[in-house]
Structure formats: C-alpha cells, structure tokens
N, C-alpha and C. Protein backbone atom coordinates (compact mmCIF):
# COMPACT_ATOMS: atom_id res chain seq x y z
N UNK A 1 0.83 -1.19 0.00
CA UNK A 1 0.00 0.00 0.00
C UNK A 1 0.87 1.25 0.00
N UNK A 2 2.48 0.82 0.42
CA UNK A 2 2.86 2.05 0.78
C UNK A 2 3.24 2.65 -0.84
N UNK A 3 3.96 1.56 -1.40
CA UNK A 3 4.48 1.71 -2.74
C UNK A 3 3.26 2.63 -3.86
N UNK A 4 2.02 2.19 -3.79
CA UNK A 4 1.16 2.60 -4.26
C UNK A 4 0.29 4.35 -3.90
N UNK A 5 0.59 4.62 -3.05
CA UNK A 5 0.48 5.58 -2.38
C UNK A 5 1.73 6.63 -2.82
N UNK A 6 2.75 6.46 -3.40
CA UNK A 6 3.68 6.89 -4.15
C UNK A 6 3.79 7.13 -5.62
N UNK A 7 2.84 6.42 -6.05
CA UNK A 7 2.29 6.11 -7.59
C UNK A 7 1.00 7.00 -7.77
N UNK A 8 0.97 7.00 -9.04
CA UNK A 8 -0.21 7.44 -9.49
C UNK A 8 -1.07 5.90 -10.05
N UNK A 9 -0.93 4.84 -9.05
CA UNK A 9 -1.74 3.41 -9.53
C UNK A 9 -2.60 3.54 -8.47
N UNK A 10 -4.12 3.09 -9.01
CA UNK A 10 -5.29 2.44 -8.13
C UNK A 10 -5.26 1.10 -8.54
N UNK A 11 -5.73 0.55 -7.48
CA UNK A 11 -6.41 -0.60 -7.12
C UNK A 11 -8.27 -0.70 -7.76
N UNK A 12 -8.09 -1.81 -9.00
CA UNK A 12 -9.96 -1.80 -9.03
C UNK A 12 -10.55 -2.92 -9.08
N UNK A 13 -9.55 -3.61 -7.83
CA UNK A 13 -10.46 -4.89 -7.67
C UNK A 13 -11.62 -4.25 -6.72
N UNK A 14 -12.80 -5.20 -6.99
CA UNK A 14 -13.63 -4.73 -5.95
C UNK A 14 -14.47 -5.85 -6.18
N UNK A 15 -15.60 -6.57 -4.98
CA UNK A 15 -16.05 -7.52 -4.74
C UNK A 15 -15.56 -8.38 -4.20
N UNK A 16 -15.66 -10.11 -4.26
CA UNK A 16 -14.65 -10.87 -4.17
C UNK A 16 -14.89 -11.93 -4.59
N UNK A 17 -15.38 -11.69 -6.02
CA UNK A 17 -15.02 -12.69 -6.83
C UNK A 17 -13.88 -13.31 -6.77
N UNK A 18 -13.90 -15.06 -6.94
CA UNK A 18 -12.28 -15.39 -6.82
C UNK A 18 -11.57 -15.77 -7.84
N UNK A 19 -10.21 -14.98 -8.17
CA UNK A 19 -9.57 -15.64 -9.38
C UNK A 19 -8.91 -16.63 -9.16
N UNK A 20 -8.67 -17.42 -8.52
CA UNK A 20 -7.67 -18.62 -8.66
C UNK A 20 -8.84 -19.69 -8.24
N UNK A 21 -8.77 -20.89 -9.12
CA UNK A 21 -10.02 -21.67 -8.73
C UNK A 21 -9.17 -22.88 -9.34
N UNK A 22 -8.45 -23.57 -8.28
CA UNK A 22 -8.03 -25.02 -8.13
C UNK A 22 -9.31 -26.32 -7.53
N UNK A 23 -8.37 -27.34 -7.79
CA UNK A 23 -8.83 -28.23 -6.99
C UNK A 23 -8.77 -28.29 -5.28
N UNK A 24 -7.71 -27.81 -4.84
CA UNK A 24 -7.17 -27.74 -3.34
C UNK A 24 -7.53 -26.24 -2.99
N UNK A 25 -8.15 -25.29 -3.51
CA UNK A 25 -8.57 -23.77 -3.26
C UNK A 25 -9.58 -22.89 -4.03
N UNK A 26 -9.72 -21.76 -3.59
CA UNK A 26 -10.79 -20.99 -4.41
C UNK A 26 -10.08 -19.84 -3.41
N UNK A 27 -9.47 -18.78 -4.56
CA UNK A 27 -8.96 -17.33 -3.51
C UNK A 27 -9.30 -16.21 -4.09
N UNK A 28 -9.03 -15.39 -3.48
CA UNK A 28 -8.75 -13.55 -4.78
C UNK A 28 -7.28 -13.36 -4.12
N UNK A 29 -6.59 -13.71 -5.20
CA UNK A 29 -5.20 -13.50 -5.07
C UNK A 29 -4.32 -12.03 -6.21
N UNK A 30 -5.37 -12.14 -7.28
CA UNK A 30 -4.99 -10.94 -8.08
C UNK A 30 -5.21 -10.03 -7.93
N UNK A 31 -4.21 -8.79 -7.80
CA UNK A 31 -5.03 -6.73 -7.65
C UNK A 31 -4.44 -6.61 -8.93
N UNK A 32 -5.72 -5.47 -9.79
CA UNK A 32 -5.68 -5.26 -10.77
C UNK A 32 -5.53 -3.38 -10.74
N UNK A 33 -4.52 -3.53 -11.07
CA UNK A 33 -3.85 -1.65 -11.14
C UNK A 33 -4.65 -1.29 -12.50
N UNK A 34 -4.75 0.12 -12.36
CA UNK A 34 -4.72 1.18 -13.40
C UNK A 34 -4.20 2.37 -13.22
N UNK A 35 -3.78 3.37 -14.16
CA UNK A 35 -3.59 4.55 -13.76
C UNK A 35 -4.39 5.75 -14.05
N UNK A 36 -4.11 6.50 -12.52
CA UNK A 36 -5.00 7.50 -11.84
C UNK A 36 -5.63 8.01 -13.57
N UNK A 37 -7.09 8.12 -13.49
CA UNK A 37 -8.03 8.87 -14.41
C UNK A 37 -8.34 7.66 -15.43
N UNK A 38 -7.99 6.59 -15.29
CA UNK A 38 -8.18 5.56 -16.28
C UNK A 38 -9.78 5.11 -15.98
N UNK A 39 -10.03 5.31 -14.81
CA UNK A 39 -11.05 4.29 -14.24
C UNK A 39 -12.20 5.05 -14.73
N UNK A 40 -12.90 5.81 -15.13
CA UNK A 40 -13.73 6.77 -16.33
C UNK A 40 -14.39 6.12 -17.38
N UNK A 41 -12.92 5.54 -18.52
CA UNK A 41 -12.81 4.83 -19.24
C UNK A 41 -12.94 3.22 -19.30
N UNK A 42 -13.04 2.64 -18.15
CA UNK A 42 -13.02 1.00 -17.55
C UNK A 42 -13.88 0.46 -17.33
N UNK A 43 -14.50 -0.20 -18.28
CA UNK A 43 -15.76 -0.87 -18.31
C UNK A 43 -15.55 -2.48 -18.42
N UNK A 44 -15.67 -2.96 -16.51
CA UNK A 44 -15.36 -3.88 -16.32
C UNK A 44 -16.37 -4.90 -16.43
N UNK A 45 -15.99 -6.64 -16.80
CA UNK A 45 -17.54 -7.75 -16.78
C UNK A 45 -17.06 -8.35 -15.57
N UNK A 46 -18.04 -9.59 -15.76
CA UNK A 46 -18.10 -10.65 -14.79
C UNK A 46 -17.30 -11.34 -15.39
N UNK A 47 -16.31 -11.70 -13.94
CA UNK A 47 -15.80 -13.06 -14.34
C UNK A 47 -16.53 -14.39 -15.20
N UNK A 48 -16.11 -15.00 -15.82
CA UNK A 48 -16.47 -16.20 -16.73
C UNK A 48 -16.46 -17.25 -15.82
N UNK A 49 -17.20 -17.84 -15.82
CA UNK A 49 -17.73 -19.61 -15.26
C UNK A 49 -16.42 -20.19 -15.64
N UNK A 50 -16.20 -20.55 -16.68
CA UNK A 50 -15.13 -21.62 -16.60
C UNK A 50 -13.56 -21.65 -17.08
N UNK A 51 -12.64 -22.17 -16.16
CA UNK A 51 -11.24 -21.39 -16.25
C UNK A 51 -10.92 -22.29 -17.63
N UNK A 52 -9.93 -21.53 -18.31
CA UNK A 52 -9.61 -22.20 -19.63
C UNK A 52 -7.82 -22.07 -19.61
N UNK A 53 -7.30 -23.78 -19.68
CA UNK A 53 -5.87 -23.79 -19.35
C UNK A 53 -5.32 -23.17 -17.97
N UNK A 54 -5.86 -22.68 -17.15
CA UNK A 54 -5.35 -21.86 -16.24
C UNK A 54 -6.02 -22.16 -15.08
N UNK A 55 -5.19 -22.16 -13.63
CA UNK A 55 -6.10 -22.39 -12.48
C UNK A 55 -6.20 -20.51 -12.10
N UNK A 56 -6.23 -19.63 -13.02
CA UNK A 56 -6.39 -18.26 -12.58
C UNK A 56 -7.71 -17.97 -13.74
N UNK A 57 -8.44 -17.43 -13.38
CA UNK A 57 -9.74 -16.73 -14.39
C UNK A 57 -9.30 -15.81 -15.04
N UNK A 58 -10.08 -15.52 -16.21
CA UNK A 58 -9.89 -14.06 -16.96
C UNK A 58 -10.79 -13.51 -16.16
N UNK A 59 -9.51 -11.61 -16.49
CA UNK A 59 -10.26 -11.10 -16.09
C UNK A 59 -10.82 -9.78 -17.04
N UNK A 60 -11.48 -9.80 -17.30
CA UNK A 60 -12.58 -8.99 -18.70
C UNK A 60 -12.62 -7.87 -18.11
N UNK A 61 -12.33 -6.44 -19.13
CA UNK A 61 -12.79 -5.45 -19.46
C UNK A 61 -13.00 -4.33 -20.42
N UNK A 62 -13.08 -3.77 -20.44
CA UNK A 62 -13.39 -2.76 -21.81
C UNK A 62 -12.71 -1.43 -21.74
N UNK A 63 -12.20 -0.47 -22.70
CA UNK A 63 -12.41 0.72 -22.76
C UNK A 63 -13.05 1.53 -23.14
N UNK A 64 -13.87 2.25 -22.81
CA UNK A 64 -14.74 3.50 -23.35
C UNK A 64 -14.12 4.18 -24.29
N UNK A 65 -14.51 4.68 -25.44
CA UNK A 65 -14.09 5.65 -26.21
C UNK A 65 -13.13 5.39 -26.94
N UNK A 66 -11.76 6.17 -27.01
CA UNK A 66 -10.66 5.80 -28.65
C UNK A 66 -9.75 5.84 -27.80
N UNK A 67 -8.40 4.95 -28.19
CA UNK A 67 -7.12 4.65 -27.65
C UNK A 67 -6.35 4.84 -29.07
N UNK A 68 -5.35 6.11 -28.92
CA UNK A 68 -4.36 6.57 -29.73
C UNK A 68 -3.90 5.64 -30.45
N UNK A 69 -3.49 5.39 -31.69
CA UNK A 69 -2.82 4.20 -32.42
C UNK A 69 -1.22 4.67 -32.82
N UNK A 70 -0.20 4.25 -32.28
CA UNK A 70 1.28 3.98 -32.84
C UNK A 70 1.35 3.34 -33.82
N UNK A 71 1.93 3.87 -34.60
CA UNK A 71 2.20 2.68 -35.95
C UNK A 71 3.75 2.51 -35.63
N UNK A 72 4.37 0.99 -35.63
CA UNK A 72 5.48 0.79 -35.80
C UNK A 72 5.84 0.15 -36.88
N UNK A 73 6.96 0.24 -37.16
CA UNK A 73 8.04 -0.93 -38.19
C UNK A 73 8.45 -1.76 -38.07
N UNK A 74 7.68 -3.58 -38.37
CA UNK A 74 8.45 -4.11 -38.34
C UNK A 74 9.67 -4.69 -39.37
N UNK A 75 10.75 -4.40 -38.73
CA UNK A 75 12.08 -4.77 -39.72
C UNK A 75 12.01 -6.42 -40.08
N UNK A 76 11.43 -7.23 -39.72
CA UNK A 76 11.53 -8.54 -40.38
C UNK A 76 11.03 -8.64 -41.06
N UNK A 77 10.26 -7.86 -41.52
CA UNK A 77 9.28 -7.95 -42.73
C UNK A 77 10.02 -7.11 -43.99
N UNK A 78 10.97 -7.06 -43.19
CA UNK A 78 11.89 -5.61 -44.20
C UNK A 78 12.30 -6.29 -45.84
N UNK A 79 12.46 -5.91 -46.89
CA UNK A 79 13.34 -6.46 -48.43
C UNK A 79 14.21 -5.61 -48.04
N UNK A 80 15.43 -6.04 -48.00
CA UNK A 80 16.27 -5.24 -47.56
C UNK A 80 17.06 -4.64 -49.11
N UNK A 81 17.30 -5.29 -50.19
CA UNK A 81 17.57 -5.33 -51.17
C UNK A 81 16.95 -3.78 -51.83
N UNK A 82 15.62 -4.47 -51.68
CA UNK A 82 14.36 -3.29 -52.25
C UNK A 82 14.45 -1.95 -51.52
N UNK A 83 14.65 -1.86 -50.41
CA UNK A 83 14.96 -0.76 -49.15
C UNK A 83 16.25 -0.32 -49.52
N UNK A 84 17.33 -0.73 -49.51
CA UNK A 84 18.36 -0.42 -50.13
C UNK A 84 18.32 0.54 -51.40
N UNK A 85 18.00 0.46 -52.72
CA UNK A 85 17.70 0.81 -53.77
C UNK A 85 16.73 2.03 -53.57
N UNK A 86 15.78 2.32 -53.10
CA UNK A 86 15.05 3.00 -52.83
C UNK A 86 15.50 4.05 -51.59
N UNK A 87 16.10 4.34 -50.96
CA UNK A 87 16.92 4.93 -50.14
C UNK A 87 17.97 5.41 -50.70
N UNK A 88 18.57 4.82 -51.86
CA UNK A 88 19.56 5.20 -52.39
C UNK A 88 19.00 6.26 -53.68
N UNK A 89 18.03 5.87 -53.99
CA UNK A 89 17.43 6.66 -54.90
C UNK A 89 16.56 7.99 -54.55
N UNK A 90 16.36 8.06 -52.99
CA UNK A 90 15.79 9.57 -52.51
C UNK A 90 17.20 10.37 -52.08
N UNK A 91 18.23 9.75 -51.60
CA UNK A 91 19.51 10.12 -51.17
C UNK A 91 19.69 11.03 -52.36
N UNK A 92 20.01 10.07 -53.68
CA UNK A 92 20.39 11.24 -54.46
C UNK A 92 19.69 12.23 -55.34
N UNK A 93 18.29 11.85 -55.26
CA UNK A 93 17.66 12.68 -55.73
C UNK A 93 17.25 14.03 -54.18
C-alpha cells in the first residue's frame, strides 16, 4: 500500500469474486492496477464460469471511447535489397 500511495496506480479490484479456482482452493489473489483517471474509461464484466488452461480466471474489461494508435516498423518484414535501392534513390535525388 505504501508503494502505491507513491504512484499514481489504483487498485480496481472490488467484490470478491475469486480468481484462482483449483482443486485444493478458491482465492482472490490478483489486484488489478490502473492509472489514476483511467477508471472513467473501464468498463469492467463478470468473471467467466469456466477457467480455460489456467487455475487463474480471466479477467474482462473494456475501454470507453478511442485509444491513440502507434504505428510501428516491423524490420523482419523488411526487403532489404528493395529498401536499399530505394533509399539510395531519394539520397540522391
């Protein structure tokens, strides 16, 4: 709590639904952070009935509204040949 109190992170677990659902247990062992002003935007569900591969549940939610898009490059997808040539051809033009 103290660490968090230093942060701009909340805590939005709330209820007590349990995420870990073994054979030998049933707990709420997961806190789910966000940051401060996110929670506006956080449109959380119900946990799902049945765990899939995992003795931990999903845990579902949504965002309200538009999330900025980055476009990156990936270089493995690169022709390097073709990139080459074309770089060389704005260079000197």
């Amino acid at each position: 709590m103290e660490f968090l109190n230093t942060t701009k992170l909340e805590i939005l677990n709330k209820g007590n639904d349990p995420t870990l659902c073994s054979a030998r247990r049933i707990q709420v062992i997961d806190i789910t952070l966000e940051t401060f002003g996110l929670l506006e935007s956080l449109r959380t569900g119900k946990f799902p009935l049945n765990v899939l591969l995992s003795d931990h549940r999903h845990i579902p939610f949504n965002l309200a509204g538009s999330v900025p898009v980055r476009l990156i490059r990936n270089t493995r997808g690169t022709i390097w040949d073709s990139f080459r040539e074309e770089l060389k051809g704005r260079l000197v033009g």
